[in-house]
PDB file of N, CA and C in Angstrom:
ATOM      1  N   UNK A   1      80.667  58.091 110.075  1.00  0.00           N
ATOM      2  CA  UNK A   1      79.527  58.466 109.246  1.00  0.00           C
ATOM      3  C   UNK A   1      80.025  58.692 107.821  1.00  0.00           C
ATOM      4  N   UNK A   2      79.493  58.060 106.850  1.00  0.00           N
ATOM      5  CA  UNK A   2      79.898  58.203 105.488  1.00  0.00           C
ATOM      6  C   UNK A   2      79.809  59.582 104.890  1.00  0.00           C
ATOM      7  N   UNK A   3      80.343  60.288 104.417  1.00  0.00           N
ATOM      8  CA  UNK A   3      80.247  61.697 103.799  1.00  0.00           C
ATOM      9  C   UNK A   3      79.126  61.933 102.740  1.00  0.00           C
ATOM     10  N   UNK A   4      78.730  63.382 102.837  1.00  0.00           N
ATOM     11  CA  UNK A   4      77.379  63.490 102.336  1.00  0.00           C
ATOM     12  C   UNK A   4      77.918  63.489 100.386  1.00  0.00           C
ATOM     13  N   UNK A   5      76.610  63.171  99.899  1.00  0.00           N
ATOM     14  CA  UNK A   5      76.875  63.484  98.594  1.00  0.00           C
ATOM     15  C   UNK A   5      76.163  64.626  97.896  1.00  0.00           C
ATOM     16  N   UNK A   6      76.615  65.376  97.206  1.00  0.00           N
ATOM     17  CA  UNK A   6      75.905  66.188  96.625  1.00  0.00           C
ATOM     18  C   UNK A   6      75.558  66.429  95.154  1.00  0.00           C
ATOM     19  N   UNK A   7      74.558  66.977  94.673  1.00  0.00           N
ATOM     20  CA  UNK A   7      74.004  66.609  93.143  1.00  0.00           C
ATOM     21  C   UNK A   7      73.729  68.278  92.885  1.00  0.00           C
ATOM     22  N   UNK A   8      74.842  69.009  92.901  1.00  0.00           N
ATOM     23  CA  UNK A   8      74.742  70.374  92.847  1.00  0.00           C
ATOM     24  C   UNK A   8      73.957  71.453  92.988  1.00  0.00           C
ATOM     25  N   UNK A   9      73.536  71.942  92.411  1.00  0.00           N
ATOM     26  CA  UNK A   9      72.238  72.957  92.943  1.00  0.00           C
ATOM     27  C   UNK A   9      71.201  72.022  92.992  1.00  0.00           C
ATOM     28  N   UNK A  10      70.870  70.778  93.076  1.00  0.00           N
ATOM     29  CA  UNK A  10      69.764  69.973  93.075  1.00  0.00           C
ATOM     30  C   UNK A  10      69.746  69.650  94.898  1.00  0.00           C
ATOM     31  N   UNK A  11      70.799  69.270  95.076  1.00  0.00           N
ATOM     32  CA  UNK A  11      70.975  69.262  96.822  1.00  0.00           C
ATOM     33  C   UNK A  11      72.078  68.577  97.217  1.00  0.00           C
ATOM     34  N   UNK A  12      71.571  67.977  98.089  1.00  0.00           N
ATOM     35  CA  UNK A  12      72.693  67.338  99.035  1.00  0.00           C
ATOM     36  C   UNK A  12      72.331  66.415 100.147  1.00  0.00           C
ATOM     37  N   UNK A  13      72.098  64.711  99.608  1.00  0.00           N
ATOM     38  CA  UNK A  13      71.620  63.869 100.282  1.00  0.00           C
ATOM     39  C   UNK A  13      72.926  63.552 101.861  1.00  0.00           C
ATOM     40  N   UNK A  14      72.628  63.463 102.705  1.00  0.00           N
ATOM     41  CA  UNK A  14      73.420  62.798 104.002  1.00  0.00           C
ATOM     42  C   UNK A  14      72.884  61.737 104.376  1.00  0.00           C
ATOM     43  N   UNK A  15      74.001  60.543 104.439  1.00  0.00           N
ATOM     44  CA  UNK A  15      73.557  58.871 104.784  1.00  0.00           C
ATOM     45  C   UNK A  15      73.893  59.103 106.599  1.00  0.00           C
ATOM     46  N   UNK A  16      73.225  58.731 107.404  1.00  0.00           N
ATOM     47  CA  UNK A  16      74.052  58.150 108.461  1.00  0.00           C
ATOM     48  C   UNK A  16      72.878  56.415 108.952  1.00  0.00           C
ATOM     49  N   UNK A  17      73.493  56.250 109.974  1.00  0.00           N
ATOM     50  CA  UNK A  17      72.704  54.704 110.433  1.00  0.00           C
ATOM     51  C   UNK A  17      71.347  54.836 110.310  1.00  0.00           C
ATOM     52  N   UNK A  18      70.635  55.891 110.619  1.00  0.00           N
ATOM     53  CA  UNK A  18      69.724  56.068 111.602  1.00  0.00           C
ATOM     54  C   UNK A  18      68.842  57.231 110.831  1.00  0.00           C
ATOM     55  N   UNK A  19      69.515  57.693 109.837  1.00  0.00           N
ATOM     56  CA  UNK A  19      68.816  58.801 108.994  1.00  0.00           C
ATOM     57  C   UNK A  19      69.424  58.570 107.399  1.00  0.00           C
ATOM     58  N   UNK A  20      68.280  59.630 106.751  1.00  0.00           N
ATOM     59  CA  UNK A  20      68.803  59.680 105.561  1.00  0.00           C
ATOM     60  C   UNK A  20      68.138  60.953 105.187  1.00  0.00           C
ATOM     61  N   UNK A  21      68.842  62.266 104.609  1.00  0.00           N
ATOM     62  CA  UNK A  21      68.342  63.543 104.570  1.00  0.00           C
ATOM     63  C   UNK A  21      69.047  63.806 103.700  1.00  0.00           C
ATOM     64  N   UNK A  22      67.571  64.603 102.676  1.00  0.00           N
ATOM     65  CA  UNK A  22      67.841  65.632 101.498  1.00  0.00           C
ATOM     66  C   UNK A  22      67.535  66.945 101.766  1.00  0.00           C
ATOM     67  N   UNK A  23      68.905  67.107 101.353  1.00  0.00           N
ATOM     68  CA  UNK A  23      68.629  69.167 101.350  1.00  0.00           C
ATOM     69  C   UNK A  23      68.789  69.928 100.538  1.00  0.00           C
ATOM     70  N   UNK A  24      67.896  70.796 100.427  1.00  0.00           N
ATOM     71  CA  UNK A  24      68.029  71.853  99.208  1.00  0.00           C
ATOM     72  C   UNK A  24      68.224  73.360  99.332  1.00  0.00           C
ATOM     73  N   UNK A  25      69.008  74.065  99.032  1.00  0.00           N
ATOM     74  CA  UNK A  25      69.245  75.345  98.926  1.00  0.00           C
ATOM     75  C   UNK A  25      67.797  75.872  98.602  1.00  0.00           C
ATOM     76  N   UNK A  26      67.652  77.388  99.076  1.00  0.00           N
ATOM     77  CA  UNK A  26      66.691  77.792  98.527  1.00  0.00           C
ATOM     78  C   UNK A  26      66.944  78.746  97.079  1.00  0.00           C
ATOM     79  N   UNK A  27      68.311  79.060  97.238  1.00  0.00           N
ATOM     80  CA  UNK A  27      68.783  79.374  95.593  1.00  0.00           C
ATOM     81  C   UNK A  27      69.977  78.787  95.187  1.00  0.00           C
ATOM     82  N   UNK A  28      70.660  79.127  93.916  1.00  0.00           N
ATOM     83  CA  UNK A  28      71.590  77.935  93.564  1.00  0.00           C
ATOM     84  C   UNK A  28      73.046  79.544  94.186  1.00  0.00           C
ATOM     85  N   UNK A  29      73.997  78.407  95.204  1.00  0.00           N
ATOM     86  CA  UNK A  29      74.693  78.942  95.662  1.00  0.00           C
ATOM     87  C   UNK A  29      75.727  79.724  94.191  1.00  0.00           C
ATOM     88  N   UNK A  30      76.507  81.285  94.774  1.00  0.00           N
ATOM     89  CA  UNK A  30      77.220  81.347  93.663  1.00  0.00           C
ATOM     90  C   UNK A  30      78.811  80.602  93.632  1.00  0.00           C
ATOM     91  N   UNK A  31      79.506  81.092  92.875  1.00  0.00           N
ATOM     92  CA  UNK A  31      80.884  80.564  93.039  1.00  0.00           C
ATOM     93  C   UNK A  31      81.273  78.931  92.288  1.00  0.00           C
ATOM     94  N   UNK A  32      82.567  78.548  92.713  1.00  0.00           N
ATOM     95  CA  UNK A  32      82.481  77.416  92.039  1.00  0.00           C
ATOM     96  C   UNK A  32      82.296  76.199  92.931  1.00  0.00           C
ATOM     97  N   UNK A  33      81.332  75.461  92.071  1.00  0.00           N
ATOM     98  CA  UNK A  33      80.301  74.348  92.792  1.00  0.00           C
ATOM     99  C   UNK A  33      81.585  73.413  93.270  1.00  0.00           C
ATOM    100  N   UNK A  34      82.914  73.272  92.769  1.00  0.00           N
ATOM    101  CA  UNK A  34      83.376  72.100  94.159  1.00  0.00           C
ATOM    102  C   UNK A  34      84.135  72.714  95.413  1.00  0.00           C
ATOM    103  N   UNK A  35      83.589  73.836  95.726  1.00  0.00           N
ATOM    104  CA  UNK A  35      83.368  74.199  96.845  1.00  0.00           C
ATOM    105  C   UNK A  35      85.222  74.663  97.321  1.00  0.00           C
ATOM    106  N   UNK A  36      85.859  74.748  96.209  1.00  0.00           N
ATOM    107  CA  UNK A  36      87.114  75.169  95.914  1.00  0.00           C
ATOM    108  C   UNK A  36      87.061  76.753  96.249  1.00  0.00           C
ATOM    109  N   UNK A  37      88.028  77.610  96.878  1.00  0.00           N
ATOM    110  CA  UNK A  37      87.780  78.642  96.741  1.00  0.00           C
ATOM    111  C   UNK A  37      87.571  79.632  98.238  1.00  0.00           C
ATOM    112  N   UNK A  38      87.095  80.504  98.083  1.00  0.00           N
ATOM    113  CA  UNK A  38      86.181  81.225  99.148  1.00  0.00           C
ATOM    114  C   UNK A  38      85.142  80.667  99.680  1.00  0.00           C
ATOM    115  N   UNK A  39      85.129  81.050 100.730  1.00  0.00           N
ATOM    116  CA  UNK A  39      83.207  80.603 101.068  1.00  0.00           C
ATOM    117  C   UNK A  39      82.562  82.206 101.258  1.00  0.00           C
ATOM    118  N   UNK A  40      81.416  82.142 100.741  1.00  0.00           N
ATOM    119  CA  UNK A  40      80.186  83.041 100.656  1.00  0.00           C
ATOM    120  C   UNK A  40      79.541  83.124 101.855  1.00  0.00           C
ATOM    121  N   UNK A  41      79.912  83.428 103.334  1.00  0.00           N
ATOM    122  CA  UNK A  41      79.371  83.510 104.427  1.00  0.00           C
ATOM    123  C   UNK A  41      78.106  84.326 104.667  1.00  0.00           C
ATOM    124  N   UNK A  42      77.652  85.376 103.542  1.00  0.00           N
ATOM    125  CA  UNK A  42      76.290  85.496 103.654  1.00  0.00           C
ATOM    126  C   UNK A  42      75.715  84.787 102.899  1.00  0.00           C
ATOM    127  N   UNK A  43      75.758  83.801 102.070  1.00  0.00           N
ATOM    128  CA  UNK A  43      74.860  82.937 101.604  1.00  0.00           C
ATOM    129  C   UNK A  43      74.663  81.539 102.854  1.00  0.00           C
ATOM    130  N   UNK A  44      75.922  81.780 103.465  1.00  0.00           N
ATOM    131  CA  UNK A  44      75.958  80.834 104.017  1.00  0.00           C
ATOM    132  C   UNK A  44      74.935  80.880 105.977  1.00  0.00           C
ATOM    133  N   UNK A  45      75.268  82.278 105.735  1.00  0.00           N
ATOM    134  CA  UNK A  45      73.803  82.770 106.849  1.00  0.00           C
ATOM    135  C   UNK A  45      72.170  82.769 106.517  1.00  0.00           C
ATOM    136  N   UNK A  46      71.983  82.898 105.002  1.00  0.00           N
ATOM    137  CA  UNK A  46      71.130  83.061 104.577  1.00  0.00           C
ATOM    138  C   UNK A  46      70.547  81.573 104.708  1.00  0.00           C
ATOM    139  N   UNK A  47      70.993  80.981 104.198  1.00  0.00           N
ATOM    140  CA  UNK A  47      71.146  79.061 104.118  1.00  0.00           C
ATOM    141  C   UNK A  47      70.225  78.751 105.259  1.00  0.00           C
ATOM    142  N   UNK A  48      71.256  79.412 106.516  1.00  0.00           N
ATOM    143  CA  UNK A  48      71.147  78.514 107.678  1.00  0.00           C
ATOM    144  C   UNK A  48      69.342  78.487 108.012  1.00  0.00           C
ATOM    145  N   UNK A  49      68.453  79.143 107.701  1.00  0.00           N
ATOM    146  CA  UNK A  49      67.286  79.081 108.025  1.00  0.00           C
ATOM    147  C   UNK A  49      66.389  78.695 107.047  1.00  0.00           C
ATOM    148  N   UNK A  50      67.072  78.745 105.780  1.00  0.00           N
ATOM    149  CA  UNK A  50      65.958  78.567 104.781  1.00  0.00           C
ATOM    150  C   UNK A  50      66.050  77.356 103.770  1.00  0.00           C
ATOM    151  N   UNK A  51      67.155  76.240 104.286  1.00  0.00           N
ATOM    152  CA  UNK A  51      67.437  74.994 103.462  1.00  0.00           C
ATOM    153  C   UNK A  51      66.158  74.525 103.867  1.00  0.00           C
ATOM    154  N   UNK A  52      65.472  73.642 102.912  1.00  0.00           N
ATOM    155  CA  UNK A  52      64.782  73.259 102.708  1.00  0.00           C
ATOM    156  C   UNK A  52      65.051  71.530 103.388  1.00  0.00           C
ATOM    157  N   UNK A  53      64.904  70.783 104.071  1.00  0.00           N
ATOM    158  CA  UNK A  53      65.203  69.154 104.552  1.00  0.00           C
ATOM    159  C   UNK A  53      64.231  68.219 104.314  1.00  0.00           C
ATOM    160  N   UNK A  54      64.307  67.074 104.079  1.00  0.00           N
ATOM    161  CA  UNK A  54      63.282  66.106 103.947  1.00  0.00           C
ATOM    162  C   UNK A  54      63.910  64.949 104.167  1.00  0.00           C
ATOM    163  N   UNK A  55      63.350  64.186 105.044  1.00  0.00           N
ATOM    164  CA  UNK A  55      63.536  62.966 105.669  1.00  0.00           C
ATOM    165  C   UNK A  55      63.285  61.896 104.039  1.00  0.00           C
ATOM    166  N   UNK A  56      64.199  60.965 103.979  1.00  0.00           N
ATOM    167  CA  UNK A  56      64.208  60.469 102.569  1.00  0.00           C
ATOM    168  C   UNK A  56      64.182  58.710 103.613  1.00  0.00           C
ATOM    169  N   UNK A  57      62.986  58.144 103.013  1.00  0.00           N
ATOM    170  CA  UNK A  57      62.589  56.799 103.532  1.00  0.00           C
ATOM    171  C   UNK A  57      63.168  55.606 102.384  1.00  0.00           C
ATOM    172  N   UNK A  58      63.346  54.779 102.807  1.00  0.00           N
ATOM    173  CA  UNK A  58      63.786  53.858 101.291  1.00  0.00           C
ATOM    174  C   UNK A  58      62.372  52.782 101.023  1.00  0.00           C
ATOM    175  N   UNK A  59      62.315  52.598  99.599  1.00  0.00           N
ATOM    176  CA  UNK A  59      61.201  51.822  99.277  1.00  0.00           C
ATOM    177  C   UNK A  59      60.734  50.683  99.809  1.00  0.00           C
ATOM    178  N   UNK A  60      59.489  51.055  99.661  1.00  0.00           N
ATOM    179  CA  UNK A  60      58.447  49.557 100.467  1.00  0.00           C
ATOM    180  C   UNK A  60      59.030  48.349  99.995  1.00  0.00           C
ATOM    181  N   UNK A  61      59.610  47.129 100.621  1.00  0.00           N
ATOM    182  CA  UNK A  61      59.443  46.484  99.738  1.00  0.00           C
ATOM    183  C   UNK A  61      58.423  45.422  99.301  1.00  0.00           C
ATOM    184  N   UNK A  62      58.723  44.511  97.815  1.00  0.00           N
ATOM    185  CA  UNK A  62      57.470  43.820  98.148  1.00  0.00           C
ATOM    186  C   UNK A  62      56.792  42.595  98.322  1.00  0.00           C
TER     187      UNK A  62
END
């Protein structure tokens, strides 16, 4: 599965065969964005219920 990409506090698209999903934080995580560092395990509990997902379709074509 190709690794997800992310567009910083904007989200974080994931490719696989069969899907394609955008996710969004519900606030902009703290710390430093390349994920260098500590992890924030209550943001990261907080996350777990309140990311936002959306199934991302690719254009009609025509």
């Amino acid at each position: 599965m190709p690794e997800p990409a992310g567009s910083g506090p904007g989200g974080l698209l994931a490719v696989a065969p069969d899907a394609r999903l955008w996710a969004v934080p519900p606030e902009r995580p703290a710390g430093d964005p390349t994920g260098a560092g500590a992890a924030d395990t209550d943001a990261c509990e907080r996350f777990r219920t309140t990311v936002t997902v959306e199934d991302v379709h690719a254009p009609e074509p025509h």
